[in-house]
C-alpha atoms as a PDB file:
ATOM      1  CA  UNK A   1     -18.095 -15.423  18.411  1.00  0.00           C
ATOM      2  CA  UNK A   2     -15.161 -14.406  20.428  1.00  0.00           C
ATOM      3  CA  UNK A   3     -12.618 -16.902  18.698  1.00  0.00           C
ATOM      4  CA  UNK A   4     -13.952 -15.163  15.398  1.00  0.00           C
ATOM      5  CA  UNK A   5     -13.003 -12.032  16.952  1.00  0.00           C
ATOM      6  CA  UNK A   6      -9.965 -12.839  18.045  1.00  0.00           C
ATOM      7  CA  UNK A   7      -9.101 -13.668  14.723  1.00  0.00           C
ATOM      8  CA  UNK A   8     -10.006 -10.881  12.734  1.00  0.00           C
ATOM      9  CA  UNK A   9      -8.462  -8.476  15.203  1.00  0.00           C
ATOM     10  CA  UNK A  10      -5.422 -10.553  14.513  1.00  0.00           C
ATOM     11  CA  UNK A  11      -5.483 -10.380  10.412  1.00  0.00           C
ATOM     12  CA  UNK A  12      -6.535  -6.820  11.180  1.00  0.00           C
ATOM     13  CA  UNK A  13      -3.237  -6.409  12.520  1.00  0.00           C
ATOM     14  CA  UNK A  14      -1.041  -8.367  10.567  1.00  0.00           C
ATOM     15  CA  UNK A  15      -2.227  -6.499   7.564  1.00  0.00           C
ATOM     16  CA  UNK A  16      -1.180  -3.484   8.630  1.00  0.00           C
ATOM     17  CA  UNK A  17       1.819  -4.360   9.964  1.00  0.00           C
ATOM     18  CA  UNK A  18       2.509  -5.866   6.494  1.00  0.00           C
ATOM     19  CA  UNK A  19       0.832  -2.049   5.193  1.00  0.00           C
ATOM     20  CA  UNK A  20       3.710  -0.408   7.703  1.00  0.00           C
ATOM     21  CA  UNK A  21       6.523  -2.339   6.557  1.00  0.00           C
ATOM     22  CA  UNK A  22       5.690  -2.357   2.540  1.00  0.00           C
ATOM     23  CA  UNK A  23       5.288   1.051   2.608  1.00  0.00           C
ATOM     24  CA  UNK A  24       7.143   3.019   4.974  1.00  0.00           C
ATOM     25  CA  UNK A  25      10.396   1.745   5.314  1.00  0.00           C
ATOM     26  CA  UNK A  26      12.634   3.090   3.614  1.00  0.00           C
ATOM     27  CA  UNK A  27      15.027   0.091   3.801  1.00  0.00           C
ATOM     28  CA  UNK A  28      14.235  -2.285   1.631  1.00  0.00           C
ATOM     29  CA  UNK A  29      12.181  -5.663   1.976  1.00  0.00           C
ATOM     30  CA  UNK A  30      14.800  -8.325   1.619  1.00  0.00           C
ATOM     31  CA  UNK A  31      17.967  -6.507   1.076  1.00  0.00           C
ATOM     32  CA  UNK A  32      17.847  -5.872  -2.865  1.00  0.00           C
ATOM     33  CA  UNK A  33      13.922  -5.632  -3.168  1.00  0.00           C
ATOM     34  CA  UNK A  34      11.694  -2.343  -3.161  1.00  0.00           C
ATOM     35  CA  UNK A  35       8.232  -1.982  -2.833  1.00  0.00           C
ATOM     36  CA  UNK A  36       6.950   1.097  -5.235  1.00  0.00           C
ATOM     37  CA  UNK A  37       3.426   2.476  -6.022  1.00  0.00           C
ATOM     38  CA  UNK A  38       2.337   2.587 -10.154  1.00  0.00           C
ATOM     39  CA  UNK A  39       1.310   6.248 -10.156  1.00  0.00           C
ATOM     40  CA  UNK A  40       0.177   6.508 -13.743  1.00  0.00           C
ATOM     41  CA  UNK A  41      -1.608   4.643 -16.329  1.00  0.00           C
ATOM     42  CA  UNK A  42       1.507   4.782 -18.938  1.00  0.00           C
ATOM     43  CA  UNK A  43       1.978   0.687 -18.143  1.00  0.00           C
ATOM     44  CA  UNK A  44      -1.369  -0.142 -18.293  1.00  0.00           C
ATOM     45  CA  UNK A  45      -3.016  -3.140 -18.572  1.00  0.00           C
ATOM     46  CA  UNK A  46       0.388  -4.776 -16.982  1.00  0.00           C
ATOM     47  CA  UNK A  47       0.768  -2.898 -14.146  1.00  0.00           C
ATOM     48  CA  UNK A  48      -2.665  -1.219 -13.451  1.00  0.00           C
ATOM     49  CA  UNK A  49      -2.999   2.910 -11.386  1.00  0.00           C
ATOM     50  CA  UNK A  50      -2.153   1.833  -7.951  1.00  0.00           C
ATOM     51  CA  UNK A  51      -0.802  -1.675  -8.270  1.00  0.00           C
ATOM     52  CA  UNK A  52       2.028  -2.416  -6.105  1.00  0.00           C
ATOM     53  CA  UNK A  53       5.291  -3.412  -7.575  1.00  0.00           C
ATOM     54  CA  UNK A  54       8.196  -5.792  -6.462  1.00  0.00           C
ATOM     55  CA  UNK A  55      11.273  -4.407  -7.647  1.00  0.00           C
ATOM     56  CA  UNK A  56      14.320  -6.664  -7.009  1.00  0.00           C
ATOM     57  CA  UNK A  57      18.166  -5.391  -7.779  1.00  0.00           C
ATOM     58  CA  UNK A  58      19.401  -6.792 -10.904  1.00  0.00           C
ATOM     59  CA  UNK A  59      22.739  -6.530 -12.944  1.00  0.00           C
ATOM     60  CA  UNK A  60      21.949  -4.397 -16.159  1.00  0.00           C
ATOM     61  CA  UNK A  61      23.909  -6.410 -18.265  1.00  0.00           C
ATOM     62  CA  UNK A  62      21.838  -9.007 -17.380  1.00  0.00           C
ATOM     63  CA  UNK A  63      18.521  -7.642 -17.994  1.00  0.00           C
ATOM     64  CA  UNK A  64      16.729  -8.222 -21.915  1.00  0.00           C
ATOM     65  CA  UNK A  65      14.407  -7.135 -24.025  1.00  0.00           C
ATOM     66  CA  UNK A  66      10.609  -7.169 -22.923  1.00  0.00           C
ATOM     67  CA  UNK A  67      11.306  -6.944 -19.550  1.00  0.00           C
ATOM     68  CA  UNK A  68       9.866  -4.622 -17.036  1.00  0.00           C
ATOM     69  CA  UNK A  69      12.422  -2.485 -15.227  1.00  0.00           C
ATOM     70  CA  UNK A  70      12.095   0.664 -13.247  1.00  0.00           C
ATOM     71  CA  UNK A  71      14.915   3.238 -13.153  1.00  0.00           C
ATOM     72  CA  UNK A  72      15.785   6.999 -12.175  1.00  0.00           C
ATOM     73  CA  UNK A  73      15.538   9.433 -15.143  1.00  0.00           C
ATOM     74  CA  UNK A  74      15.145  13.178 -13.849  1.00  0.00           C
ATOM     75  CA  UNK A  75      14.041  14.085 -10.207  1.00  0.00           C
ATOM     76  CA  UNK A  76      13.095  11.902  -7.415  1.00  0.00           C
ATOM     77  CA  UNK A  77      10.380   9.900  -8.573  1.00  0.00           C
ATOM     78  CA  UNK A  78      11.317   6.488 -10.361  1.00  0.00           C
ATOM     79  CA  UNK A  79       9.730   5.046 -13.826  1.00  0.00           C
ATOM     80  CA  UNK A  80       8.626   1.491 -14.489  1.00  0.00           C
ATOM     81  CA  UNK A  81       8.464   0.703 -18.343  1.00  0.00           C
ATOM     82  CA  UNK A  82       9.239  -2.121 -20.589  1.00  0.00           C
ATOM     83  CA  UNK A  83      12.373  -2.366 -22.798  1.00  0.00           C
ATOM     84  CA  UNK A  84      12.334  -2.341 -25.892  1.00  0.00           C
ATOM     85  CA  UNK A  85      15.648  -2.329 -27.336  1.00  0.00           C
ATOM     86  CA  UNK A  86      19.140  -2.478 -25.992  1.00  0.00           C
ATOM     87  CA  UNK A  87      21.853  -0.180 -27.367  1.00  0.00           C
ATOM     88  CA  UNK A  88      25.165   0.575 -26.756  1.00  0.00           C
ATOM     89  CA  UNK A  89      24.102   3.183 -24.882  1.00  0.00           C
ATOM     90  CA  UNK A  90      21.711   1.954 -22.779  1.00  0.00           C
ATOM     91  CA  UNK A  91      18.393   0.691 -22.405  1.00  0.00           C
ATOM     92  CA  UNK A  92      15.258   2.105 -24.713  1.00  0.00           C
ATOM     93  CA  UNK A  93      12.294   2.053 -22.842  1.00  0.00           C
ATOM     94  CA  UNK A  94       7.967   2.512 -23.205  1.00  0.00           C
ATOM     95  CA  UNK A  95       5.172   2.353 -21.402  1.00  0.00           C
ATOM     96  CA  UNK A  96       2.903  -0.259 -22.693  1.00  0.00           C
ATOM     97  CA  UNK A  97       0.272   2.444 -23.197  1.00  0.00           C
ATOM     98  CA  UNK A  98       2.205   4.829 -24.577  1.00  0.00           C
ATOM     99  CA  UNK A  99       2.309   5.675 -28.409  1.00  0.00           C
ATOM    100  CA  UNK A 100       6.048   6.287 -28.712  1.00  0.00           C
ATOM    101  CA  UNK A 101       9.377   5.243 -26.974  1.00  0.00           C
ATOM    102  CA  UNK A 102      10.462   7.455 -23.944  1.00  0.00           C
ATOM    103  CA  UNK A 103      12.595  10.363 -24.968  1.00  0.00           C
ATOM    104  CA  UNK A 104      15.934   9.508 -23.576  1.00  0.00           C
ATOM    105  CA  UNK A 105      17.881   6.403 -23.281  1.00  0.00           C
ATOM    106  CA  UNK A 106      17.860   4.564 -19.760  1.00  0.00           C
ATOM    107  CA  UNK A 107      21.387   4.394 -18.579  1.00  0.00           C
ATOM    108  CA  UNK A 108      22.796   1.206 -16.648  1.00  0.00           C
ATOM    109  CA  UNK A 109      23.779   3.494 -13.785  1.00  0.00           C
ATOM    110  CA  UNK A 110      20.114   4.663 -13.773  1.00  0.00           C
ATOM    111  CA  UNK A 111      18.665   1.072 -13.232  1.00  0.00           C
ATOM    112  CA  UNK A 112      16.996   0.459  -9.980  1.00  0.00           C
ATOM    113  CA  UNK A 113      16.109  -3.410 -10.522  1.00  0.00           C
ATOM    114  CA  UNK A 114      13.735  -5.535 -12.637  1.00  0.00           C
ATOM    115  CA  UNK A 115       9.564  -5.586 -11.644  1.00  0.00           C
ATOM    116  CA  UNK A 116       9.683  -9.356 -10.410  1.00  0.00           C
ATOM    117  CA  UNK A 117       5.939  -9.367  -8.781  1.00  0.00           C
ATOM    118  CA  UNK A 118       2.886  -7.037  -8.780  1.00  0.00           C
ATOM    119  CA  UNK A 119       0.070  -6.473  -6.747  1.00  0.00           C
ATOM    120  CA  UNK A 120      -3.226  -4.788  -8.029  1.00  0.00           C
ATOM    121  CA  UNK A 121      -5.108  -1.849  -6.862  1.00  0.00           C
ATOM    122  CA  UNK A 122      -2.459  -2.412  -3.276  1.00  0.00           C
ATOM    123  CA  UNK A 123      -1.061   0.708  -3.255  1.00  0.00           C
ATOM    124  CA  UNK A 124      -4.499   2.406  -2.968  1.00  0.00           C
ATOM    125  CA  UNK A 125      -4.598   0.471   0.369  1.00  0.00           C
ATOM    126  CA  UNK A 126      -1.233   2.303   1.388  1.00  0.00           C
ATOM    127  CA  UNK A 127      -2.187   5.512   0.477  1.00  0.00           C
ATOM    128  CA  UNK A 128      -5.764   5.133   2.094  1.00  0.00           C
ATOM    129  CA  UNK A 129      -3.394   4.155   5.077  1.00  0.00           C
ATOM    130  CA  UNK A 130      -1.757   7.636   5.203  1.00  0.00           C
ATOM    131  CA  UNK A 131      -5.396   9.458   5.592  1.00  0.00           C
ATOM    132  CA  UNK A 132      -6.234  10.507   8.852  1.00  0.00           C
ATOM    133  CA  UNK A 133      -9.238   7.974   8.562  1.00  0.00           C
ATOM    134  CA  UNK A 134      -7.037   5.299   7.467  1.00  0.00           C
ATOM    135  CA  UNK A 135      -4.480   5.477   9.853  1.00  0.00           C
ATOM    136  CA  UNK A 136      -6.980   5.373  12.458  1.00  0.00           C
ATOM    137  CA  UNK A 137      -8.551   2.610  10.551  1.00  0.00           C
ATOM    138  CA  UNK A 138      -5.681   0.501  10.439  1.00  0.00           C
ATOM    139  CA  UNK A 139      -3.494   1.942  13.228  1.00  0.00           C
ATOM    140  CA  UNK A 140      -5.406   3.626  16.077  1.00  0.00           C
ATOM    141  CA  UNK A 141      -8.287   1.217  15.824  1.00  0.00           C
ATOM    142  CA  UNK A 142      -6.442  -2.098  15.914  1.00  0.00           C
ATOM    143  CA  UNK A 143      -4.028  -0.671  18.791  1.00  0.00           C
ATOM    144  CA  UNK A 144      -6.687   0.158  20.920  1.00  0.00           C
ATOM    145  CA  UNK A 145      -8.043  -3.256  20.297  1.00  0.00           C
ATOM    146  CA  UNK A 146      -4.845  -4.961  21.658  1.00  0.00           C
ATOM    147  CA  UNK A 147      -4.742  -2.706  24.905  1.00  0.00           C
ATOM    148  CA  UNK A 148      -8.167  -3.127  25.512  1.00  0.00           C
ATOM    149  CA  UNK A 149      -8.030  -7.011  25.350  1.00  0.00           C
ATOM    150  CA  UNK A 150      -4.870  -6.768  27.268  1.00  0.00           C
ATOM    151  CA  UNK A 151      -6.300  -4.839  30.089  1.00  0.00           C
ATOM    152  CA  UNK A 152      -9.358  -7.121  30.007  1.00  0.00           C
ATOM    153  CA  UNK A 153      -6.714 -10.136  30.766  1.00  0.00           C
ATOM    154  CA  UNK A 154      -4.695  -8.216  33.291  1.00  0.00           C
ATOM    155  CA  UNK A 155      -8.092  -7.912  34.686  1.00  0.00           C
ATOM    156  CA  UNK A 156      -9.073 -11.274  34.833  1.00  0.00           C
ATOM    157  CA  UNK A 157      -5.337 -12.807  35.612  1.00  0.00           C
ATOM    158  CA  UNK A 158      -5.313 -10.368  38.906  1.00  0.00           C
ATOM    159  CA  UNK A 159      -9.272 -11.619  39.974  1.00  0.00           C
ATOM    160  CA  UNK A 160      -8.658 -15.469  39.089  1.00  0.00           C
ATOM    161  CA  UNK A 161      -5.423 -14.879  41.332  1.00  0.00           C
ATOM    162  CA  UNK A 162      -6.894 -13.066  44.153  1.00  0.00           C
ATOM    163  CA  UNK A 163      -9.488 -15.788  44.505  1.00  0.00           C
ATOM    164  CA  UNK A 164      -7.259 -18.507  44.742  1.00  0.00           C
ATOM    165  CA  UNK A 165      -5.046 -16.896  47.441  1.00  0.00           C
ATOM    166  CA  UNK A 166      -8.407 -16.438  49.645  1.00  0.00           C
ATOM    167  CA  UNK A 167      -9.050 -19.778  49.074  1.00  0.00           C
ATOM    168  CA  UNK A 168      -6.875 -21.246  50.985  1.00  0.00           C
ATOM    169  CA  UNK A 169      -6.524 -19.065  53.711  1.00  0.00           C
ATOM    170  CA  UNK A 170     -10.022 -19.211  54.321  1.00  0.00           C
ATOM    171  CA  UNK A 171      -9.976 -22.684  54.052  1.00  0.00           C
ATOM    172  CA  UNK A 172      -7.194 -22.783  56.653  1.00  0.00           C
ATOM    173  CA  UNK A 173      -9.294 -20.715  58.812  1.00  0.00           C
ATOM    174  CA  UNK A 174     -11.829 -22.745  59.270  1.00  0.00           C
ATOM    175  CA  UNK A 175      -9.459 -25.747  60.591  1.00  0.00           C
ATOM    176  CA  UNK A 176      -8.287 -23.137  63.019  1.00  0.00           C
END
């Protein structure tokens, strides 16, 4: 029961360290790849509400038809939509459930890399992990875990060692 234990506290952890690092960073995972949240249903079934998206730095010139791309357009928030044409002007984009094409042309300077891998339904997970209960869940919880243990083997290392020094001496008493 204890080895089973131990090794759930330890996924436990390792998840969300993984949680911490996907999601807030703000350096990316492996130099030229992001980690972004789908926030609406415009790219749906592909990339599901609150699927968690790969994005990896890619030339523009490089990037074709049907691909998946996500790029700056007005604000601070990014899009991820499918291309759909190429133009000399830039890229025309949609979201798969969408009717029509976006409104403006994507511009190569705009282009923040090509969706390479996706994850559904993660990014619920990260934003559950920025609630109070989550980050207590997945933060507080495991933490106190790991002091507790580790206080339970200072514990024991400081006992096991204190009986082995009276060992001897009261061994060497008693020759004495």
């Amino acid at each position: 029961m204890k080895k089973i234990l131990e090794l759930g506290t330890t996924m436990v952890i390792i998840l969300a360290v993984a949680i911490l690092m996907l999601f807030y960073r703000p350096v990316p995972l492996a130099g030229d790849t992001h980690c972004l949240v789908v926030q609406s249903g415009s790219m749906e079934p592909a990339l599901p509400v609150g699927s968690a998206v790969v994005i990896k730095t890619v030339d523009p010139d490089k990037l074709k038809k049907d691909e998946i791309i996500c790029f700056k357009h007005s604000g601070p928030e990014s899009t991820t939509h499918r291309i759909i044409d190429i133009t000399d002007e830039g890229f025309v984009t949609k979201g798969d459930a969408n009717n029509a094409p976006d409104p403006f042309v994507v511009k190569k300077k705009d282009i923040i890399g090509r969706v390479i891998f996706t994850i559904p339904y993660l990014g619920y997970l990260s934003h559950f992990v920025k609630t109070p209960l989550g980050f207590a869940l997945f933060i507080i919880f495991p933490a106190t875990i790991i002091i507790a243990e580790e206080l339970r083997n200072i514990i024991h290392h400081r006992k096991t060692t204190n009986e082995q020094k009276d060992k001897p001496a009261s061994s060497s008493r008693r020759e004495k």
